[in-house]
Structure formats: structure tokens, C-alpha cells
Protein backbone atom coordinates (compact mmCIF):
# COMPACT_ATOMS: atom_id res chain seq x y z
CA UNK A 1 44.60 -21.61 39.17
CA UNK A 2 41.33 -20.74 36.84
CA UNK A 3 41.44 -17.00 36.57
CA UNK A 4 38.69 -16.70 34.19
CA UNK A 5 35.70 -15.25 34.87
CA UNK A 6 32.35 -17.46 36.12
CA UNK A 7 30.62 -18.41 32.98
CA UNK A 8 33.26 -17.72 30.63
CA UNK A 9 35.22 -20.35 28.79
CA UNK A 10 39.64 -20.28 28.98
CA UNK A 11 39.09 -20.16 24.74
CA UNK A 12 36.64 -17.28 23.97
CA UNK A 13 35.44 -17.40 20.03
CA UNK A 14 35.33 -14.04 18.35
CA UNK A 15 31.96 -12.18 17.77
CA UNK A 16 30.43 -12.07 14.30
CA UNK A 17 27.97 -9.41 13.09
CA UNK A 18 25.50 -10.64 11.16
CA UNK A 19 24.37 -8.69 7.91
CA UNK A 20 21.76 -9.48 6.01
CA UNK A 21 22.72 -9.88 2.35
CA UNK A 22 21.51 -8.64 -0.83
CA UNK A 23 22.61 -9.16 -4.62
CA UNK A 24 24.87 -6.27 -5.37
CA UNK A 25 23.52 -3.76 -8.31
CA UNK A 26 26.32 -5.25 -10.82
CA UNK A 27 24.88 -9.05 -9.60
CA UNK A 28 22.66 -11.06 -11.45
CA UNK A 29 19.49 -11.55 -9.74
CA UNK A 30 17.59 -14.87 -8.94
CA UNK A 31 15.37 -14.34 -5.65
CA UNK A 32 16.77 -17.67 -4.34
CA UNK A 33 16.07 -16.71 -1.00
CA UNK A 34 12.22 -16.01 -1.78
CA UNK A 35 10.40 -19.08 -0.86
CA UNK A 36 8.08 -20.29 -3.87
CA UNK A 37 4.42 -21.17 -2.09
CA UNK A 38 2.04 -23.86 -4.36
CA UNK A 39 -1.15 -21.90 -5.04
CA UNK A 40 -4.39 -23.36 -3.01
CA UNK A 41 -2.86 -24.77 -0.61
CA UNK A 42 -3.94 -22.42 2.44
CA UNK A 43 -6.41 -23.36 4.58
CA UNK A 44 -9.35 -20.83 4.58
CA UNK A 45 -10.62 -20.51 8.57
CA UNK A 46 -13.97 -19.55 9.54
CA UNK A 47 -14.01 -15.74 10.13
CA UNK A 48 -14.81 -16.66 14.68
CA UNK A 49 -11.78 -18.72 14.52
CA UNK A 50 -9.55 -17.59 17.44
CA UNK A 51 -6.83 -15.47 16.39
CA UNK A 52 -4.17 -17.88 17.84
CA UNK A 53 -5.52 -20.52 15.33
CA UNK A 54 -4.67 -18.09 12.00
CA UNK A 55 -0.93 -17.86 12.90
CA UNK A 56 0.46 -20.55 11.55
CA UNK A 57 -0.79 -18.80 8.41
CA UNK A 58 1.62 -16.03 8.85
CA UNK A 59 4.08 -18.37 7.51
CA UNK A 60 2.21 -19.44 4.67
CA UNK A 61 1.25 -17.57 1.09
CA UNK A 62 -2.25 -17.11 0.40
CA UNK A 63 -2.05 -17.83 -3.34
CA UNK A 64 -4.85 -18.14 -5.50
CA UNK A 65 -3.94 -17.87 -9.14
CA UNK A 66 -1.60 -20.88 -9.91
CA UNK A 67 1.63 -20.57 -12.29
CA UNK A 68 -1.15 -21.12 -15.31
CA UNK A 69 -3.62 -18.29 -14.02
CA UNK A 70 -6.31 -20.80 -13.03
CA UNK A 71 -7.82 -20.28 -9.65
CA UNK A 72 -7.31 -23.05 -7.64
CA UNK A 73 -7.90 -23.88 -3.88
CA UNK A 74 -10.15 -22.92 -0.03
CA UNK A 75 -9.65 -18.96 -1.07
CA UNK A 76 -10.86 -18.84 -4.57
CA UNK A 77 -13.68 -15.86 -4.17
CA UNK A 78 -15.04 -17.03 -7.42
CA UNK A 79 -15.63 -13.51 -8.45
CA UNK A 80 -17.77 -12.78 -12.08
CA UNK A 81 -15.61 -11.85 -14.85
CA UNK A 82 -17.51 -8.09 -14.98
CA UNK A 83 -16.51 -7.65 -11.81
CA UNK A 84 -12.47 -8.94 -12.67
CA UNK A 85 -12.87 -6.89 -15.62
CA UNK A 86 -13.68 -3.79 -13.96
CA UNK A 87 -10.36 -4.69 -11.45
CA UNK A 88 -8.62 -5.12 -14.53
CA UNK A 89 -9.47 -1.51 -15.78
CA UNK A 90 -8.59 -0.08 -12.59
CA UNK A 91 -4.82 -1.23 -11.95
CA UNK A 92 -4.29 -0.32 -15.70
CA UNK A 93 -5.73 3.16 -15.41
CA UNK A 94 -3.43 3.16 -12.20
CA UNK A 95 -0.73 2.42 -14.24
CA UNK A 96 -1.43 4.73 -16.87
CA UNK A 97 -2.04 7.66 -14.24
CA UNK A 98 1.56 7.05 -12.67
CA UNK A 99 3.06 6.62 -15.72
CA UNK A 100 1.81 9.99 -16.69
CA UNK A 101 2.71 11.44 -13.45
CA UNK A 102 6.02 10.18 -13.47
CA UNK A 103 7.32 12.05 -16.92
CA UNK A 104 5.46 15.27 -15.56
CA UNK A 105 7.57 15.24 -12.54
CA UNK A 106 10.81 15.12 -14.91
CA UNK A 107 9.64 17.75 -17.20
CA UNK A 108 9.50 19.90 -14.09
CA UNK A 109 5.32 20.32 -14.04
CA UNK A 110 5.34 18.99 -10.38
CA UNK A 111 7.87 18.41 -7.70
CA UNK A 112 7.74 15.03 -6.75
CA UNK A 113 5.71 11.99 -7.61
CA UNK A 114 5.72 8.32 -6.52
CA UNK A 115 4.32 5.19 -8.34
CA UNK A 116 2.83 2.12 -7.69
CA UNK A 117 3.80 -0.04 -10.17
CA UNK A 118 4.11 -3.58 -9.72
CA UNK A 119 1.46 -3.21 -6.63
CA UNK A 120 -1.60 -1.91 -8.25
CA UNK A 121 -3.53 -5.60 -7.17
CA UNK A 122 -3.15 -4.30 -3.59
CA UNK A 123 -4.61 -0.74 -3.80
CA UNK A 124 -7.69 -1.98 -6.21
CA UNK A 125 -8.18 -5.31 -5.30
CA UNK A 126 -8.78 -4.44 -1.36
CA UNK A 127 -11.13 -1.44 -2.67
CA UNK A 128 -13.10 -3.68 -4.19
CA UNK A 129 -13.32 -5.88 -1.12
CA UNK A 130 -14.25 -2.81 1.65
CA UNK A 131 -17.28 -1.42 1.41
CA UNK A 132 -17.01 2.29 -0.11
CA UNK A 133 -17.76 4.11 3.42
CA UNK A 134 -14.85 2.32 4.96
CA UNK A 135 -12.66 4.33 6.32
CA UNK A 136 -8.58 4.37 4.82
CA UNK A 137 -5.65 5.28 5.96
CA UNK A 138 -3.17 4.47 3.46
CA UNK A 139 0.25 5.25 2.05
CA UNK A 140 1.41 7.41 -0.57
CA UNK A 141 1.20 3.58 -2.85
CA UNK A 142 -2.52 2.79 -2.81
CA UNK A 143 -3.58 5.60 -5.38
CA UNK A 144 -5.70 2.36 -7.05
CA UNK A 145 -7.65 2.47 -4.39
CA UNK A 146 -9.07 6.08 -4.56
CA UNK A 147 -9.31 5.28 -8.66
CA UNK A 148 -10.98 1.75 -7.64
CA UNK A 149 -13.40 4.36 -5.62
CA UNK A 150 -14.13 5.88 -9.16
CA UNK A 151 -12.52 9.13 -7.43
CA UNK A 152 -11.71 12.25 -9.71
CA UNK A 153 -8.56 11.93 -12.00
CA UNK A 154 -8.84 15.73 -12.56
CA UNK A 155 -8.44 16.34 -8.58
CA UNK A 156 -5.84 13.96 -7.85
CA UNK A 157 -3.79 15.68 -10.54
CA UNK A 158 -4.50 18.69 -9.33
CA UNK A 159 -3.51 18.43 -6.48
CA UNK A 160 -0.31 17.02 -7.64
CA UNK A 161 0.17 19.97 -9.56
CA UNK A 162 -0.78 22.59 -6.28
CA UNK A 163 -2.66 24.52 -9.31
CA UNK A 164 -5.88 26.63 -8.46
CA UNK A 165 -7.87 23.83 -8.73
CA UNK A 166 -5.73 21.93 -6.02
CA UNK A 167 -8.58 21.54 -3.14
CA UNK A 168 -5.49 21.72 -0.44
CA UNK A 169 -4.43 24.96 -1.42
CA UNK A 170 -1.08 23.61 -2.79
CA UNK A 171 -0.25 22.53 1.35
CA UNK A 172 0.67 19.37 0.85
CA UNK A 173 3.31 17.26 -0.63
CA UNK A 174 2.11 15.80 -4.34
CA UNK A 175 0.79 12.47 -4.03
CA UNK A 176 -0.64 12.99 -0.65
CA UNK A 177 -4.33 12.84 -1.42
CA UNK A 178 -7.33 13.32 0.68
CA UNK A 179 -10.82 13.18 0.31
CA UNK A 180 -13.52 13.12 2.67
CA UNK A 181 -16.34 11.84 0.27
CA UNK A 182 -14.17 8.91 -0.37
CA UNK A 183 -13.60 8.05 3.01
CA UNK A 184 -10.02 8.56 2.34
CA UNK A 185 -7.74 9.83 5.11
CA UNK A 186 -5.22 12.42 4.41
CA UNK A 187 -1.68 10.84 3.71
CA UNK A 188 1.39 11.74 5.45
CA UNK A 189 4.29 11.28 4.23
CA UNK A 190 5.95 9.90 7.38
CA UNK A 191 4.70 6.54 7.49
CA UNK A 192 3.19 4.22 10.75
CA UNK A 193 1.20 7.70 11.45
CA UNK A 194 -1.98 5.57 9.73
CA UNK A 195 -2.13 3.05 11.98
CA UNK A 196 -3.09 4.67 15.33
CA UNK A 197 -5.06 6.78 13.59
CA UNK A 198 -7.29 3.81 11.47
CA UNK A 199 -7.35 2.33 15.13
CA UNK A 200 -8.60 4.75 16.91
CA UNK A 201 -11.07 5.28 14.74
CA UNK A 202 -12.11 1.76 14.09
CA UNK A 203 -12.50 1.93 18.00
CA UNK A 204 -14.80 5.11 17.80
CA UNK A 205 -17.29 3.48 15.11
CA UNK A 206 -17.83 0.69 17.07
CA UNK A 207 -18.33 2.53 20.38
CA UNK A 208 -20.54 4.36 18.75
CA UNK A 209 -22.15 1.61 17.08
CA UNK A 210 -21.56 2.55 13.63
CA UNK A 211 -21.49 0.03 10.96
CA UNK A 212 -18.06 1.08 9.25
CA UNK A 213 -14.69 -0.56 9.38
CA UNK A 214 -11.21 1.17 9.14
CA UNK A 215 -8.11 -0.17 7.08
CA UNK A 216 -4.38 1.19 7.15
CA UNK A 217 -1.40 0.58 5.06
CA UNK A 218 2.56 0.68 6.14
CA UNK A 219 5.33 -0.73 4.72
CA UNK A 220 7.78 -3.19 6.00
CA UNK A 221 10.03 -1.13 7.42
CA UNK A 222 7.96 1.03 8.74
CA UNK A 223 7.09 -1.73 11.31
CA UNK A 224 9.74 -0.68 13.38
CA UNK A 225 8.03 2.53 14.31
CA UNK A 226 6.59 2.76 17.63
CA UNK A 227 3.35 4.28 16.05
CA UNK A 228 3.20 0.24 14.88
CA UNK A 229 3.73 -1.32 18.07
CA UNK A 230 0.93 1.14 19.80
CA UNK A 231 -1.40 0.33 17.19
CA UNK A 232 -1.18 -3.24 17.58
CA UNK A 233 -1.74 -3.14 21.50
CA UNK A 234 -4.61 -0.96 21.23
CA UNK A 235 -6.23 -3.03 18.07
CA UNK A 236 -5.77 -6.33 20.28
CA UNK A 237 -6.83 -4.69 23.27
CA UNK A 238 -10.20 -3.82 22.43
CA UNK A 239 -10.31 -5.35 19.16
CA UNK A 240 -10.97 -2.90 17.48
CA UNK A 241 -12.90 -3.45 13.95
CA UNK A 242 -9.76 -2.66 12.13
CA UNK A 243 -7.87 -4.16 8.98
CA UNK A 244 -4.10 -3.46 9.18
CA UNK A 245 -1.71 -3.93 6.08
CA UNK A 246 1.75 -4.44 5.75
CA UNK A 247 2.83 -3.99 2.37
CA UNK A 248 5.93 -5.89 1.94
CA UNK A 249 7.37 -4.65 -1.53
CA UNK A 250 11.02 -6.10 -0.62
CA UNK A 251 12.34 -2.13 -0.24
CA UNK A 252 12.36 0.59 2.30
CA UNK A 253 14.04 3.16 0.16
CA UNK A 254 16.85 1.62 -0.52
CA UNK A 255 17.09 -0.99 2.71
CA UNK A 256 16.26 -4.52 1.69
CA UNK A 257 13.25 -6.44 3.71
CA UNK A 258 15.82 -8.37 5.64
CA UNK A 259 16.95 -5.66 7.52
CA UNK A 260 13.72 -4.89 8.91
CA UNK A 261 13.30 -8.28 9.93
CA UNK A 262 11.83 -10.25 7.11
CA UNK A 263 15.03 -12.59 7.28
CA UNK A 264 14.33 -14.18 10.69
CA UNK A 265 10.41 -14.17 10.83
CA UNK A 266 7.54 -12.83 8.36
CA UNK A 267 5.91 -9.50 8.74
CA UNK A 268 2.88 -11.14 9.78
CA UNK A 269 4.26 -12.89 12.50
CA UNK A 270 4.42 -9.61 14.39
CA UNK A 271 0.71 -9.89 15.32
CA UNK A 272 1.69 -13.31 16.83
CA UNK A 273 2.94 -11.19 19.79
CA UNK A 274 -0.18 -8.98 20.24
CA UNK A 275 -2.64 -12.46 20.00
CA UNK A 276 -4.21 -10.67 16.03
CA UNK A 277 -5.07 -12.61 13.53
CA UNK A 278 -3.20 -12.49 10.49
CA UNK A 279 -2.61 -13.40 7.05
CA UNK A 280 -0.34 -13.74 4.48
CA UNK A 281 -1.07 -12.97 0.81
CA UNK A 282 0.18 -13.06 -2.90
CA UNK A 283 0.40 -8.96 -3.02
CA UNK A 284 0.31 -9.69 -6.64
CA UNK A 285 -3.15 -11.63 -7.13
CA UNK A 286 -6.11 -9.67 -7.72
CA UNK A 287 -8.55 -12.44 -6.58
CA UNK A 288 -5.57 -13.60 -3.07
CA UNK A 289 -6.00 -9.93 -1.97
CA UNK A 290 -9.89 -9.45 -2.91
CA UNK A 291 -10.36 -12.68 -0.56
CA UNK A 292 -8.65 -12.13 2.32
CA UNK A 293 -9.34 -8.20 2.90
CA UNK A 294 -12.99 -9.65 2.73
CA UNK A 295 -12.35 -11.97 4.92
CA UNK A 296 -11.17 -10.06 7.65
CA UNK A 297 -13.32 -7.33 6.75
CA UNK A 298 -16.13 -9.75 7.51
CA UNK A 299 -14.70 -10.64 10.88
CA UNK A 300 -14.16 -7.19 11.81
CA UNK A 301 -17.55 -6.42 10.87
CA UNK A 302 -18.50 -9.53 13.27
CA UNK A 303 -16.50 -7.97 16.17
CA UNK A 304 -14.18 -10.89 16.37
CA UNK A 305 -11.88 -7.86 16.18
CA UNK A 306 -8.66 -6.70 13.94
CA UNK A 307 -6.45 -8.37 11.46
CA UNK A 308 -2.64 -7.59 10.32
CA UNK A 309 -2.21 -8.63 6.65
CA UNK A 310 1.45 -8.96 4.90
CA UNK A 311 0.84 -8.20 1.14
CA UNK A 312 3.96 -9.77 -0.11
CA UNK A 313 4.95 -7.99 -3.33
CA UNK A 314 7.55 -6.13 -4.83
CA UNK A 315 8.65 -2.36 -6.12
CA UNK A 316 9.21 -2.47 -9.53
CA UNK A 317 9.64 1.59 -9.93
CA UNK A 318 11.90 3.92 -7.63
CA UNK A 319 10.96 4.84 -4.23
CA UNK A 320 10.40 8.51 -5.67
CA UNK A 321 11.26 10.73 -8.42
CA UNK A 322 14.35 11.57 -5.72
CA UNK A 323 15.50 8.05 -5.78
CA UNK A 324 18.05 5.88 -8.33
CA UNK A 325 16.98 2.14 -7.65
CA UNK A 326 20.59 1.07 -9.89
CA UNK A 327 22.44 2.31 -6.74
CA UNK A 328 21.54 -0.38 -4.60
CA UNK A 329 19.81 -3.46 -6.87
CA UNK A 330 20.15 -5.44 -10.12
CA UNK A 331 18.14 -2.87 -12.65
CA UNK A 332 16.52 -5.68 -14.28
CA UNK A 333 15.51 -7.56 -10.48
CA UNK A 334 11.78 -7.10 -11.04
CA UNK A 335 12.08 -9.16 -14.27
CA UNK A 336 13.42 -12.26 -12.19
CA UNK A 337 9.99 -11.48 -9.52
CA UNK A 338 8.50 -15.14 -9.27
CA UNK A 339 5.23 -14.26 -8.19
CA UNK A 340 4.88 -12.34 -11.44
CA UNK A 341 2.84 -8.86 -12.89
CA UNK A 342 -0.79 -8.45 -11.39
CA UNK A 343 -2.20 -6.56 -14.21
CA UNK A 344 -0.63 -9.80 -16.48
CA UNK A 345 -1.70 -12.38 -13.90
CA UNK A 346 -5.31 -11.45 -13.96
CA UNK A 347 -5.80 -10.65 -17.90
CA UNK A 348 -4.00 -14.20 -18.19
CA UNK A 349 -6.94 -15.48 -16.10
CA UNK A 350 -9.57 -13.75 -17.96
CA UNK A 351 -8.19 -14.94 -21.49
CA UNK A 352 -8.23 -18.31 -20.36
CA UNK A 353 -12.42 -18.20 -19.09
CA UNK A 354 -12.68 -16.88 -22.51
CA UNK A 355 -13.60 -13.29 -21.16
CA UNK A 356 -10.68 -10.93 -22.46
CA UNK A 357 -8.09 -11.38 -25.15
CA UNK A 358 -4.75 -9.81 -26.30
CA UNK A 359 -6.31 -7.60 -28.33
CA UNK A 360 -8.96 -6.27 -25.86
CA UNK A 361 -6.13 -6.06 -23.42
CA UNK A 362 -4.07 -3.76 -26.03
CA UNK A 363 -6.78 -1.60 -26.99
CA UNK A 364 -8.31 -0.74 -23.54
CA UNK A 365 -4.50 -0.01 -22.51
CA UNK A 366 -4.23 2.39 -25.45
CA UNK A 367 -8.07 4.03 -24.26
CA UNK A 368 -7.00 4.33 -21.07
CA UNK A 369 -3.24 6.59 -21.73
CA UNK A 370 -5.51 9.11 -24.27
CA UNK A 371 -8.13 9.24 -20.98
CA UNK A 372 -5.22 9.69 -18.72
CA UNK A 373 -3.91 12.32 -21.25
CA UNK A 374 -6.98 14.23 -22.18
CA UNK A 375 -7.60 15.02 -17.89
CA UNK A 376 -3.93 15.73 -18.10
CA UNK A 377 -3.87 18.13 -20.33
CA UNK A 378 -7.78 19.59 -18.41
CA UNK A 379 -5.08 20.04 -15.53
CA UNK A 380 -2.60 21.47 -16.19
CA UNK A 381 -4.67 24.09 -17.92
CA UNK A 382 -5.48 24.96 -14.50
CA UNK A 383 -1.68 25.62 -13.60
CA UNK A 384 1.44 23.52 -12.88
CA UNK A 385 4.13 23.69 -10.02
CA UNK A 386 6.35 25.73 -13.01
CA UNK A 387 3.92 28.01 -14.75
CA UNK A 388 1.23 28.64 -12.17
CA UNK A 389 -1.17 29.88 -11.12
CA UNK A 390 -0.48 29.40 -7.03
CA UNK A 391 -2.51 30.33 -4.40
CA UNK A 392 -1.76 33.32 -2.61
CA UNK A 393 0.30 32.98 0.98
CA UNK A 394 -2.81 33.99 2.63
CA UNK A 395 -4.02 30.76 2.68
CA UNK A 396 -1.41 29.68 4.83
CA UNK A 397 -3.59 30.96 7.82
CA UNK A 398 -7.12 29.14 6.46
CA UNK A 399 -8.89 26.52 8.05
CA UNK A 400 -6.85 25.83 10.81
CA UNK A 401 -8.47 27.71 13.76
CA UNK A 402 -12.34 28.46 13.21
CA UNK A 403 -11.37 31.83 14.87
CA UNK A 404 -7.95 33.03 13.53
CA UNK A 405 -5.95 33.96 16.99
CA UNK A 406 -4.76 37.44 17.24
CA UNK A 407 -0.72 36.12 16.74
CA UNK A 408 -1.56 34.60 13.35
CA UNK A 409 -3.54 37.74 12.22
CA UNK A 410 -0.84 39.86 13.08
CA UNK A 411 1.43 37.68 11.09
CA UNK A 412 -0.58 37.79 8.31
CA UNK A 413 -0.78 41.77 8.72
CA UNK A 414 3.24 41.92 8.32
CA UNK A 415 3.07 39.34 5.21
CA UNK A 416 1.16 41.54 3.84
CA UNK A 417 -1.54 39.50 2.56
């Protein structure tokens, strides 16, 4: 007699976990499992196409610059070589701002600093792209963006440093910038928090028939947060003139892409589900990111409603000052990248239209560290995290409430302050 139970075979096979894996940090890197896209081969729709027709793109790579740095293909923006050079200038003054940053944090001048490098295309190339009243809601990565706005060296320092020139009174983390004149939303450190916000608002400019588009930035693992999932149902919903990023840089900390999902389905196939357009992009070509943020800035602007972009790129630096990448990767992995440096990829292309060369590239890199060390030294004779001055505790209880409530004053009484 069968005692087995319905359904179940009289030989049961053992369960398997699956877990992604990842080359050790002693292992010798080779990105096998990154799949290597042609340049110019993606189709470039018309900015009314349905979103249903864009997602087969999700699991394509919007490549422009080919392995020789010639522009090739439907997505070429064909952009003048004043306005690649001024790109140019901008991820290299990004670099040579974090650079900076990054050996004040280890001298002890501020607490904590994160860099960018290795996705500075991202940050300046989709400035470019926006329009500079656009509203963003980034990460604590796209600092190229607020230099791409031409914003204040000096304040973003500052404010790194919490000195007396810090607008935020030395309340926020370093690297969490803000600035109303440049349309650029405060940071938070805990990330997915952008993308409700850059939604709802999106959704409030065009009910109040305003002319200005939102954009927000997460990173792959990040899309796991519900804050995500809300975002997308309320972009989709009411389509909401919104751009959303995902920048894929391979890490989340120290978790590798593939355990957020990116080894069963691209992050760009999560719009799929919500009926968004989406795209995928070369995170590490100036001219692949300057073309499609325009394009579905120009079909947000059309109110054919909200894109989610994957910028697919990687982390070259740690997560943070607070973080030792040799723990958990090869040290030299970003060497063995195959889609390359962005600040390389795009001199490479102006060399070859005979509008840069080696040497220009050297000596504008060597202008732009004794800029980036001149403003330093402007800040920090304004104060640093070790020598001061700080702001006084007082300011702990400033502009929150237009009308401080009687609990806070009394507070403030006992301080002392």
C-alpha cells in the first residue's frame, strides 16, 4: 500500500539553497559572468512609444562609445566637443574633489566621506541632460551633478567639514548636500527615501502645471525597499513626469548585485511589473547616459509619463571611509571592469576628433587638484570637524517649528543655551 502523501514522490530529492557566487578577495578576477553588449546596437524608440514596447530594452546595454571610443549607432547624441569638453572637466574636478575629501577624512578633518569614483559619467552626464530647474533627489554618489550645476566647491566642503560656514549648521552627516538654488534635494543617508519623494513631486508640478521634471537615484540593492515598490505604483499610476535611476555599481556595501537580484533578471526589468518604461545604459559613457536621461526627460516632459533607468557601472572606491573593500573582493577587480574608466573613455573620444590630447588631459588634471586645493585650504580656514569652530547647541532648536513650542524652549532653558 502507497503511504506517501498526494503529490509527493516514494524518492524525495534533497533541497539545495542556492547562493549566488562571487570571486573570493584572494581570487583572481575576470567578470565572466558580466555579459559584454556590442556598442550601437540598441534600438532608439520614439519618446510616445508605449512603455510595454521599451522592455525588451531592459535586457539590452545602451552603449554608445565602442571598444575604440568612436560613437557608433541609433543613440549617438552627437554632442559638440565644447560641450564634451566641459563634461570632461566636470567628472575630473569630481574626481579631484573626492580625492581631496577622501585624505581629509583620514587625517581626521571630517568624519566620514564617500566617493564616486568610477561613476562620475552618471552624476555629470545626466546634469547635463536635465534642465538646471529640475528637481533631484539623489544619493550620497552623484556629487558631479551639483559640480555639473557649477554649484559652490567652498559650500560643499563646508559642509563636509560642519565648520561655521556649513549652511546646515553642522546637522547633517558629511556628504549629504542640499541646496535649494540648485534644485537639489537634501540627501539622506538611508536610501529608497528619494524615490517617493521625486514622485510625489513630479506629480505636484504637473498638477500644477509646472514645466519641471523630477529625477531620483538608488542603488541596486536598495530596490528591495518598499519605499521602491511604492514609488513605482504611484509613478505608473499617474505617470508621473518622473526619471527614476538605478545605479547598479555591482556593490551594496559589501553584498554583490546578485543577491539583490541582478542574477535572475536586470534591475530594469523591475519596471516591467509596474507597465514603466525603461532603459538600460553603459553607466560608464558620458554620451550613453547624456542620451537616454534626455530621452526620457523628453517623454516625461511630453506626459507620456516616468522612466526607470539601470546605470550599469561599477564602485571602484570603498563604500565609505568606514568600509575595507579587500574584505570581500579581489583589490585589483576594478582593473579587470570591461566597460572601462568614463573620464578615460570620453578623453579617448575627444583625442581621436582631434579636440583634446594627452597633454591637455595632464595639465587640466594638474589645474584642477591646485583649484580643488586652494578652496580646500579657503575651508578649512573656516573650521574643521577637529579644530573648530562648531556651532553652538542652540541651533539644535532652529528652523524646525516657525514658532518654537513651549517643550523645546524649556529644553533649551535647561541646556543652557
Amino acid at each position: 500500500m502507497d503511504t506517501s502523501p498526494p503529490g509527493r514522490p516514494d524518492v524525495v530529492p534533497q533541497l539545495q539553497l542556492h547562493i549566488p557566487a562571487h570571486p573570493a578577495p584572494d581570487e583572481t578576477p575576470d567578470f565572466r559572468e558580466v555579459p559584454r553588449f556590442p556598442a550601437g546596437t540598441v534600438e532608439r524608440p520614439d519618446i510616445a512609444t508605449p512603455a510595454q514596447a521599451t522592455h525588451p530594452l531592459a535586457y539590452q546595454l545602451i552603449r554608445v562609445l565602442d571598444d575604440d571610443s568612436t560613437p557608433v549607432g541609433a543613440w549617438d547624441p552627437k554632442l559638440d566637443a565644447e560641450t564634451m569638453r566641459r563634461g570632461l572637466r566636470a567628472m575630473m574636478l569630481t574626481r579631484a574633489y573626492d580625492d581631496r575629501m577622501f585624505r581629509q577624512q583620514r587625517q581626521g578633518k571630517i568624519s566620514f566621506y564617500m566617493k564616486c569614483t568610477g561613476e562620475e559619467a552618471i552624476g555629470v552626464g545626466q546634469a547635463f541632460a536635465l534642465a538646471p530647474d529640475d528637481m533631484v533627489f539623489t544619493t550620497y554618489r552623484q556629487q558631479g551633478l551639483l559640480i555639473a550645476r557649477d554649484w559652490s566647491l567652498l559650500d560643499m566642503m563646508c559642509e563636509c567639514y560642519s565648520n561655521s560656514q556649513d549652511r546646515q549648521k553642522g546637522r547633517q552627516l558629511p556628504v549629504l548636500y542640499s541646496s535649494k538654488e540648485a534644485a537639489f534635494f537634501t540627501i539622506s543617508g538611508n536610501l529608497a527615501t528619494q524615490y517617493p519623494q521625486a514622485v510625489g513631486w513630479a506629480m505636484a508640478s504637473a498638477y500644477k502645471g509646472d514645466h519641471r521634471i523630477a529625477a531620483a537615484w538608488t542603488g541596486e540593492g536598495s530596490t528591495a525597499e518598499p519605499d521602491f515598490h511604492h514609488a513605482l505604483t504611484f509613478a505608473s499610476v499617474y505617470r508621473a513626469p518622473v526619471i527614476l535611476n538605478i545605479v547598479n555599481n555591482q556593490w551594496a556595501i559589501s553584498s554583490h548585485q546578485e543577491i539583490a537580484g541582478g542574477e535572475v533578471a536586470t534591475f530594469a526589468a523591475r519596471a516591467i511589473g509596474f507597465g514603466l518604461a525603461c532603459l538600460r545604459v553603459d553607466g560608464n559613457d558620458f554620451l550613453a547616459v547624456y542620451a537616454a536621461t534626455r530621452w526620457a526627460a523628453d517623454r516625461a516632459r511630453a506626459n507620456h509619463g516616468a522612466t526607470l533607468i539601470e546605470l550599469f557601472t561599477y564602485r571602484v572606491a570603498p563604500h565609505s571611509t568606514s568600509d575595507d573593500p579587500s574584505r570581500y573582493r579581489p583589490e585589483n577587480e576594478w582593473q579587470n571592469w570591461p566597460y572601462g574608466d568614463p573620464i578615460e573613455r570620453l578623453s579617448r573620444h575627444l583625442v581621436q576628433l582631434g579636440e583634446w590630447s594627452p597633454e591637455r588631459h595632464a595639465q587640466l588634471e594638474s589645474e584642477l587638484i591646485d583649484e580643488v586645493r586652494e578652496i580646500g585650504r579657503k575651508a578649512e580656514s573656516y573650521g574643521t570637524q577637529e579644530n573648530g569652530p562648531h556651532w553652538s547647541a542652540k541651533t539644535m532648536f532652529e528652523d524646525v517649528f516657525k514658532e518654537v513650542p513651549d517643550h523645546l524652549r524649556r529644553q533649551r532653558q535647561e541646556l543652557g543655551v
